[in-house]
N, C-alpha and C. Protein backbone atom coordinates (compact mmCIF):
# COMPACT_ATOMS: atom_id res chain seq x y z
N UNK A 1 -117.31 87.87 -155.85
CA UNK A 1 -117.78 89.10 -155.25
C UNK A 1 -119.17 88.83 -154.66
N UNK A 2 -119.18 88.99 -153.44
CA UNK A 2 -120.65 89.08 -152.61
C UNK A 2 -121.18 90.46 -153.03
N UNK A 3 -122.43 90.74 -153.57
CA UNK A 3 -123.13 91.99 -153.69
C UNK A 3 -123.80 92.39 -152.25
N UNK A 4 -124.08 91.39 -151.46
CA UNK A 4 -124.74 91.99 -150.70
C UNK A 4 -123.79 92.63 -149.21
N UNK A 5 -122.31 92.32 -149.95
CA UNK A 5 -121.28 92.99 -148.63
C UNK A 5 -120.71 93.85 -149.39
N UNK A 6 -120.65 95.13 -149.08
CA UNK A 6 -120.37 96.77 -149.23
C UNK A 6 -119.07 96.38 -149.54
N UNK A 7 -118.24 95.84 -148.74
CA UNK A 7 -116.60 95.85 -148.58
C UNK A 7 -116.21 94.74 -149.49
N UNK A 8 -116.70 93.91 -150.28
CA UNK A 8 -116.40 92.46 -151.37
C UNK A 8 -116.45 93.55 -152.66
N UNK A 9 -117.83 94.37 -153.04
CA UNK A 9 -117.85 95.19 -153.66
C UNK A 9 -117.24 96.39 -154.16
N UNK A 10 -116.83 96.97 -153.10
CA UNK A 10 -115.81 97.79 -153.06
C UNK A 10 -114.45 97.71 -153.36
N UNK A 11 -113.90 96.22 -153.25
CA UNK A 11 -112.72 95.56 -153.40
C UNK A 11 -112.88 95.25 -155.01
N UNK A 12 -113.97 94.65 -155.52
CA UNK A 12 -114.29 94.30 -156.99
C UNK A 12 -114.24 95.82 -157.51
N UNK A 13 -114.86 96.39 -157.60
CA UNK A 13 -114.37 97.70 -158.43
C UNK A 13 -113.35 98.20 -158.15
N UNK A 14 -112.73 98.11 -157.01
CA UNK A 14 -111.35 98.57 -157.14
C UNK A 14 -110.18 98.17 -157.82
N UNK A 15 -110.53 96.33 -157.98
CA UNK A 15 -109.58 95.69 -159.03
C UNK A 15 -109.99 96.13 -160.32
N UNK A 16 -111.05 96.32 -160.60
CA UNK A 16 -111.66 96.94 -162.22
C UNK A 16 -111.35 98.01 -162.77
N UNK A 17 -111.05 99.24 -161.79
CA UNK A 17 -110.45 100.24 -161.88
C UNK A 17 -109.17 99.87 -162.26
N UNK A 18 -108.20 99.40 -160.82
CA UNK A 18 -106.73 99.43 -161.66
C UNK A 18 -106.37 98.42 -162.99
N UNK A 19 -107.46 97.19 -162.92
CA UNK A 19 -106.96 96.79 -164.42
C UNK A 19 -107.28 97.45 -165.61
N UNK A 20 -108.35 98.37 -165.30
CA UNK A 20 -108.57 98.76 -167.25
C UNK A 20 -107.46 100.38 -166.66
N UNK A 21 -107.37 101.09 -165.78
CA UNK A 21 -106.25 102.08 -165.54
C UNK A 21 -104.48 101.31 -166.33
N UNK A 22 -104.45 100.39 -166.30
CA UNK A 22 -103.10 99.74 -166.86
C UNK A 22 -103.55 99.25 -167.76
N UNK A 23 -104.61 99.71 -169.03
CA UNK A 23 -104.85 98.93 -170.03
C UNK A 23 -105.44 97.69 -170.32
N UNK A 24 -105.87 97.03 -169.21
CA UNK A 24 -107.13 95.99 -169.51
C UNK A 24 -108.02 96.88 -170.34
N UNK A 25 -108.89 95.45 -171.17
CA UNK A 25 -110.33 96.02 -171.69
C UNK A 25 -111.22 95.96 -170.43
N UNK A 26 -111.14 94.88 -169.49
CA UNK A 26 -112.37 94.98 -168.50
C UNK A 26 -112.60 93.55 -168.01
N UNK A 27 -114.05 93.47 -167.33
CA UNK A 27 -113.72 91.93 -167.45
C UNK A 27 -115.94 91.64 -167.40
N UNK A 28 -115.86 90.07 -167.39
CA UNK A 28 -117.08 89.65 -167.80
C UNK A 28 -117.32 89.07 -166.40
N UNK A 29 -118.58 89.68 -165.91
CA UNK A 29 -119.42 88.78 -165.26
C UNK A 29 -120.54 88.02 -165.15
N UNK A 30 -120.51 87.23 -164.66
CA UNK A 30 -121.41 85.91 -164.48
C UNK A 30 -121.88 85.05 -163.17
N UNK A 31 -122.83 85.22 -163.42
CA UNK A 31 -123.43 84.51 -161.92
C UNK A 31 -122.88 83.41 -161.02
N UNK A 32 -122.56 83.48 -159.93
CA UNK A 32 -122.27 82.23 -159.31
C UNK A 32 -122.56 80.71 -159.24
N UNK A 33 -123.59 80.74 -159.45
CA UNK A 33 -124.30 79.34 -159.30
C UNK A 33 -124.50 79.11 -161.24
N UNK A 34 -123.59 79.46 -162.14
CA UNK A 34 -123.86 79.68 -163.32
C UNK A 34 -125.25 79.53 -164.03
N UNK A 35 -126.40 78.78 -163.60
CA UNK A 35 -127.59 78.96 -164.63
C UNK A 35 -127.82 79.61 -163.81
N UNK A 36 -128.40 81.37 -163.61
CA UNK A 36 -129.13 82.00 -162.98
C UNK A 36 -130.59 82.01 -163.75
N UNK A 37 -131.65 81.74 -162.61
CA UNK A 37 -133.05 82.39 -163.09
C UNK A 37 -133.53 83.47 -162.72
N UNK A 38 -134.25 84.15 -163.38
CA UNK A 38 -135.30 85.50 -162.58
C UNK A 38 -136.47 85.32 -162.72
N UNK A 39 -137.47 86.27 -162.35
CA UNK A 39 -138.81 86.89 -162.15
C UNK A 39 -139.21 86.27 -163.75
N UNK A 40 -138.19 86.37 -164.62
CA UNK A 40 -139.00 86.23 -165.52
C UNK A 40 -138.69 84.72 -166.39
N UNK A 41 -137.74 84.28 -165.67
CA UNK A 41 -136.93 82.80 -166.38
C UNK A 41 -135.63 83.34 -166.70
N UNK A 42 -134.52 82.92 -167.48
CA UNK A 42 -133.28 82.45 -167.63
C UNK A 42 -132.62 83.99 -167.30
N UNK A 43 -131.96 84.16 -166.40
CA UNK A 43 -131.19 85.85 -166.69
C UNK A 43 -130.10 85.94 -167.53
N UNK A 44 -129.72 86.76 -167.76
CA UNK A 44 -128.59 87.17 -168.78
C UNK A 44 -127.27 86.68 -168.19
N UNK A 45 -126.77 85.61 -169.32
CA UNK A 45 -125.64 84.94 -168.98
C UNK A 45 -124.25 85.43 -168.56
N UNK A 46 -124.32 86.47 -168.78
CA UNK A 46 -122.97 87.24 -168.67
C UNK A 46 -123.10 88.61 -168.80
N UNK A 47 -122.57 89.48 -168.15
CA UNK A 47 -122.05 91.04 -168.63
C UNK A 47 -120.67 91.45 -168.51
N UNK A 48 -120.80 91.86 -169.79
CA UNK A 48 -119.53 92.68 -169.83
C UNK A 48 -119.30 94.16 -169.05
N UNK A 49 -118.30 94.51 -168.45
CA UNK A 49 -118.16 95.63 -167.74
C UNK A 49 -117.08 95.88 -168.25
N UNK A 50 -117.00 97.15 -169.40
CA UNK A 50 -115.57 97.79 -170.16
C UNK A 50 -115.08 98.78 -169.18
N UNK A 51 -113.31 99.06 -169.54
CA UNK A 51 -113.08 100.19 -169.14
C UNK A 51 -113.19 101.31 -170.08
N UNK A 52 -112.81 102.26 -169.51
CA UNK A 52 -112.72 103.94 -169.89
C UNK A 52 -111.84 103.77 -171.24
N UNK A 53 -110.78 103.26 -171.73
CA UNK A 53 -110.22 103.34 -172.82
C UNK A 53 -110.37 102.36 -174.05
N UNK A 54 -111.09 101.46 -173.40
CA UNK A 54 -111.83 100.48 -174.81
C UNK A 54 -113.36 101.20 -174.92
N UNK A 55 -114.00 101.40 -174.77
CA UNK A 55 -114.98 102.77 -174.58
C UNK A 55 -114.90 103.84 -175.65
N UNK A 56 -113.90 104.13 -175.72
CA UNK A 56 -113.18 105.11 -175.75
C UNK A 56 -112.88 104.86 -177.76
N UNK A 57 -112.35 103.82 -177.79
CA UNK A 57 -112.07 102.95 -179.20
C UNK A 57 -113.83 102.93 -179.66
N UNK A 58 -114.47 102.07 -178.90
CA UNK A 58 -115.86 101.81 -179.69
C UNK A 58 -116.77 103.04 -179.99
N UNK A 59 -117.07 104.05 -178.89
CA UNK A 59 -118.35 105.39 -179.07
C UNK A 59 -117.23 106.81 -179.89
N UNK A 60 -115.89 106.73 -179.48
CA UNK A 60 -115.19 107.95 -179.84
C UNK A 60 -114.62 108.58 -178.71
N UNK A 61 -113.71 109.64 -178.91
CA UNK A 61 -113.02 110.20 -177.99
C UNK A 61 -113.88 111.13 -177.43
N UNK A 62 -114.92 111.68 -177.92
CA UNK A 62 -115.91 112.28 -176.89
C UNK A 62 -116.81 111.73 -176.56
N UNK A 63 -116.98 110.42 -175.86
CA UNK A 63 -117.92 109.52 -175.56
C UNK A 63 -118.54 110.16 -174.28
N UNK A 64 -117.37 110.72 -173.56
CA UNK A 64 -117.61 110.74 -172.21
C UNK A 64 -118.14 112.54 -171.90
N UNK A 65 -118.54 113.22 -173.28
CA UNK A 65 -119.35 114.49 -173.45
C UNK A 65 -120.63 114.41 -172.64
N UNK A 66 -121.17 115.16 -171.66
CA UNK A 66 -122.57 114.67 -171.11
C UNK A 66 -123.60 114.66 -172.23
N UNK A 67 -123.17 114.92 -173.51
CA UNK A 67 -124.61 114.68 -174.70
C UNK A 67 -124.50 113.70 -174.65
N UNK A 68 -123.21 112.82 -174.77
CA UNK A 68 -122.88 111.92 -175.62
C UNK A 68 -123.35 110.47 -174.96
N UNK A 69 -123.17 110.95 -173.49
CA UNK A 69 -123.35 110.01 -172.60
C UNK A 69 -124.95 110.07 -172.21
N UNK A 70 -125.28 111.10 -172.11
CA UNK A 70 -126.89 110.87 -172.30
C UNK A 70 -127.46 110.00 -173.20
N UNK A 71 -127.00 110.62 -174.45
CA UNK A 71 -127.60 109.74 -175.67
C UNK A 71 -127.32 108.13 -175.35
N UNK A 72 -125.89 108.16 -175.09
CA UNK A 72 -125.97 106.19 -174.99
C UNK A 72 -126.78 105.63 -173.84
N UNK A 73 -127.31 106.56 -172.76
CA UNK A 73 -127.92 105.53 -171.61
C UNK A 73 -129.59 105.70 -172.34
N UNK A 74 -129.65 106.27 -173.40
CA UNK A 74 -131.01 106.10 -174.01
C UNK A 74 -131.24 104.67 -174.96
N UNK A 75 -129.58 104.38 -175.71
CA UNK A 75 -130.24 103.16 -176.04
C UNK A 75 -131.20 101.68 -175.99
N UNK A 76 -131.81 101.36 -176.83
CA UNK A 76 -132.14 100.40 -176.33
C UNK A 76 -131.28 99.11 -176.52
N UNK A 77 -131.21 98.10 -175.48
CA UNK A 77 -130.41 97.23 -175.46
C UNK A 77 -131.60 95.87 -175.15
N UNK A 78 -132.36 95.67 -175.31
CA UNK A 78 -133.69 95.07 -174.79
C UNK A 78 -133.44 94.24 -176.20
N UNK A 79 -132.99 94.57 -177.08
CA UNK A 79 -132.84 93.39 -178.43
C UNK A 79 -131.82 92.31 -178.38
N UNK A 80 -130.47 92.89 -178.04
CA UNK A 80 -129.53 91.93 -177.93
C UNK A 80 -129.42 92.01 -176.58
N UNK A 81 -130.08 91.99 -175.60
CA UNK A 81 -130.28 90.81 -174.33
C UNK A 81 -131.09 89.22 -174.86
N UNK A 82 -132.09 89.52 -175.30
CA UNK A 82 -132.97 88.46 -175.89
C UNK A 82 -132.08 87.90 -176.79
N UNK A 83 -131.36 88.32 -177.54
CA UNK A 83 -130.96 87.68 -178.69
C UNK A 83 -129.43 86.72 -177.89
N UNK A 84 -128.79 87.41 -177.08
CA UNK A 84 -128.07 86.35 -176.11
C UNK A 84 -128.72 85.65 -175.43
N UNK A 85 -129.76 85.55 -174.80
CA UNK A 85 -130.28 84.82 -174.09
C UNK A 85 -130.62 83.60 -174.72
N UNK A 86 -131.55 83.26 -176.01
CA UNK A 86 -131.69 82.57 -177.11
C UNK A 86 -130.60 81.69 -177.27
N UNK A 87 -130.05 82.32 -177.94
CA UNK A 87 -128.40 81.82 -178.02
C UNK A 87 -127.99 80.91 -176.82
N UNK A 88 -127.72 81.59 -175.78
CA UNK A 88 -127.14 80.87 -174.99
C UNK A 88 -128.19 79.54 -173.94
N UNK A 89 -129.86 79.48 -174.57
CA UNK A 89 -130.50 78.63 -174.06
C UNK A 89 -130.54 77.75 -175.56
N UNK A 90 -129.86 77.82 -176.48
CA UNK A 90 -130.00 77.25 -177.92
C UNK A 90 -129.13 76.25 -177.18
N UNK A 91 -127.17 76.97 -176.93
CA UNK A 91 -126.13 75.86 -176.16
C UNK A 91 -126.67 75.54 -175.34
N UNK A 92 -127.51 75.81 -174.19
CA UNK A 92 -127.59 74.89 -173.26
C UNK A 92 -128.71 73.50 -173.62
N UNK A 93 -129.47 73.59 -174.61
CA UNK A 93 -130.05 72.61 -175.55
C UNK A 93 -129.02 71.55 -175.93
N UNK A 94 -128.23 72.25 -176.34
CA UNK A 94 -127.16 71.63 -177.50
C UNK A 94 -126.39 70.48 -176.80
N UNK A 95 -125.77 70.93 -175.56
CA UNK A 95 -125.48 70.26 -174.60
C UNK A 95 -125.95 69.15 -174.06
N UNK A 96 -127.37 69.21 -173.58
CA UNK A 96 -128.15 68.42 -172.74
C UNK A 96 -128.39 67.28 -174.08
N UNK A 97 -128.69 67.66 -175.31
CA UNK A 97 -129.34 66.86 -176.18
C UNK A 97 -127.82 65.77 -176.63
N UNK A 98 -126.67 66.47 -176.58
CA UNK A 98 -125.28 66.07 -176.66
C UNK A 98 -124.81 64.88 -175.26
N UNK A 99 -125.39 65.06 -174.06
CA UNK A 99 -124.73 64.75 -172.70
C UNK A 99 -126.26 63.10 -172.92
N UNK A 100 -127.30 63.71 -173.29
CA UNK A 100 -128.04 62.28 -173.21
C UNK A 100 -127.63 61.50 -174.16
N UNK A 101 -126.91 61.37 -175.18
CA UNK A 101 -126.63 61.39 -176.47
C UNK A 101 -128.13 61.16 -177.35
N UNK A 102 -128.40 61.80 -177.83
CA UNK A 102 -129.38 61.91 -178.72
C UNK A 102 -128.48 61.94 -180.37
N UNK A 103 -129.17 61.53 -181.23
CA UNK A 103 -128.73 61.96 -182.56
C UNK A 103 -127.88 62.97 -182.63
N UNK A 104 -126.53 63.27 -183.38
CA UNK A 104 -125.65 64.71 -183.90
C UNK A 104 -126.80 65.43 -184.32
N UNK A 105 -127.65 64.75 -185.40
CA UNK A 105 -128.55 66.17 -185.78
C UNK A 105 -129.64 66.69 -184.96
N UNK A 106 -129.49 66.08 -183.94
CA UNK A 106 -130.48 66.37 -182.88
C UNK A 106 -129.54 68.03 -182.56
N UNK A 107 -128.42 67.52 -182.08
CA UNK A 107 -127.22 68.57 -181.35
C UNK A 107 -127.41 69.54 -182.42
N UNK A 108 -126.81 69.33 -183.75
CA UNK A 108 -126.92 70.38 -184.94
C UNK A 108 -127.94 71.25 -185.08
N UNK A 109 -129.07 70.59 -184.53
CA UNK A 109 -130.28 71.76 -184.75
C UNK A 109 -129.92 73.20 -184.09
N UNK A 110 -129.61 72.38 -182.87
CA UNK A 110 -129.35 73.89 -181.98
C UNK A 110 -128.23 74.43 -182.75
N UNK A 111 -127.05 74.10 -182.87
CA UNK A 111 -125.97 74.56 -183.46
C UNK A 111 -126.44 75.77 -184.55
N UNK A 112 -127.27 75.10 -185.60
CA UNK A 112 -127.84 75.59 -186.60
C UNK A 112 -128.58 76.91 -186.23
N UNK A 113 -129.48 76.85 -184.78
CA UNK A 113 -130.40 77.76 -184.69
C UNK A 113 -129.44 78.84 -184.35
N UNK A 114 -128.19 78.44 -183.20
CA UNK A 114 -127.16 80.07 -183.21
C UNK A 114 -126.91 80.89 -184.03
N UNK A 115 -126.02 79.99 -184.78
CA UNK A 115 -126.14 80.10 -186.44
C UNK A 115 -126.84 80.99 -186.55
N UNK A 116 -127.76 80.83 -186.63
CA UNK A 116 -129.48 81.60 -187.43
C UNK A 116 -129.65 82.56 -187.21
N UNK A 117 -129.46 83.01 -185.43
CA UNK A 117 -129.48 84.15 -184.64
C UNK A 117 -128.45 84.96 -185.15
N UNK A 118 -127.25 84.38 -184.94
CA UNK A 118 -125.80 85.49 -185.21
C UNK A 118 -126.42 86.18 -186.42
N UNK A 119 -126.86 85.70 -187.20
CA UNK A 119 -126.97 86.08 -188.44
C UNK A 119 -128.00 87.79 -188.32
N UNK A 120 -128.78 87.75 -187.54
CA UNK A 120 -129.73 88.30 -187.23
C UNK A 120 -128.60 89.98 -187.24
N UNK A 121 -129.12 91.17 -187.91
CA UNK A 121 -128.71 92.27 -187.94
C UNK A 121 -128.90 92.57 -186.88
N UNK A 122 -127.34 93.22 -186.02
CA UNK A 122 -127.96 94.06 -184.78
C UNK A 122 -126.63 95.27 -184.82
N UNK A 123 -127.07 95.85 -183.79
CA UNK A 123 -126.27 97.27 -183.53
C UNK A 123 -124.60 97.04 -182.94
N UNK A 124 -123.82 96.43 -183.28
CA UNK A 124 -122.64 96.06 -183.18
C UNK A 124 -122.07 96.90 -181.92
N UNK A 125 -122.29 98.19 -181.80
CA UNK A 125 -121.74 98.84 -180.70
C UNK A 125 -122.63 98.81 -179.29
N UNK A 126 -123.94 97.63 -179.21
CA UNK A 126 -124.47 97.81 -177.81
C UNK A 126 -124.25 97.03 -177.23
């Protein structure tokens, strides 16, 4: 999908629509050139974009109440962005230290540090 052509865009949500309309959950996107950077260093490796009926399973059948939906665009999600990001610059460690071959426990560290993160309490539904 080109973002910056109206009509690539328009075609991408339209397949998103009819797959979660026939019961898809949705689908994940990810940058083209896969390591994306930003303004601020590494961007967020992926987003998920759900449909209306897995939605629906996770917040409740009145998700889509305008309280309800207010309330969720108040969350904050600023924790588990960072906490994927981590993660997924832990694997790309893991990798590089794996591809030069360095020591396994070189690789394991990172392994270990995901590990460490998953572990980390977070809000399961953001």
């Amino acid at each position: 999908m080109d973002l910056s052509d109206e009509a690539s865009a328009a075609a991408a949500v339209a397949w998103w629509e009819q797959l979660t309309a026939t019961g898809g959950e949705g689908m994940v996107l990810k940058p083209a050139e896969g390591l994306a950077r930003g303004p601020r260093g590494l961007a967020q490796p992926a987003l998920k974009c759900r449909g209306r009926e897995y939605l629906r399973l996770i917040y409740g059948p009145e998700y889509t109440a305008p309280e309800n939906l207010a309330r969720l665009r108040q969350r904050r999600v600023r924790g588990k962005q960072s906490l994927a990001l981590r993660e997924f610059a832990l694997g790309l460690e893991a990798l590089y230290r794996f591809v030069e071959h360095e020591p396994l426990y070189r690789v394991h560290e990172c392994v270990f540090g995901v590990l460490a993160l998953e572990s980390e309490p977070m809000d399961a539904s953001l």
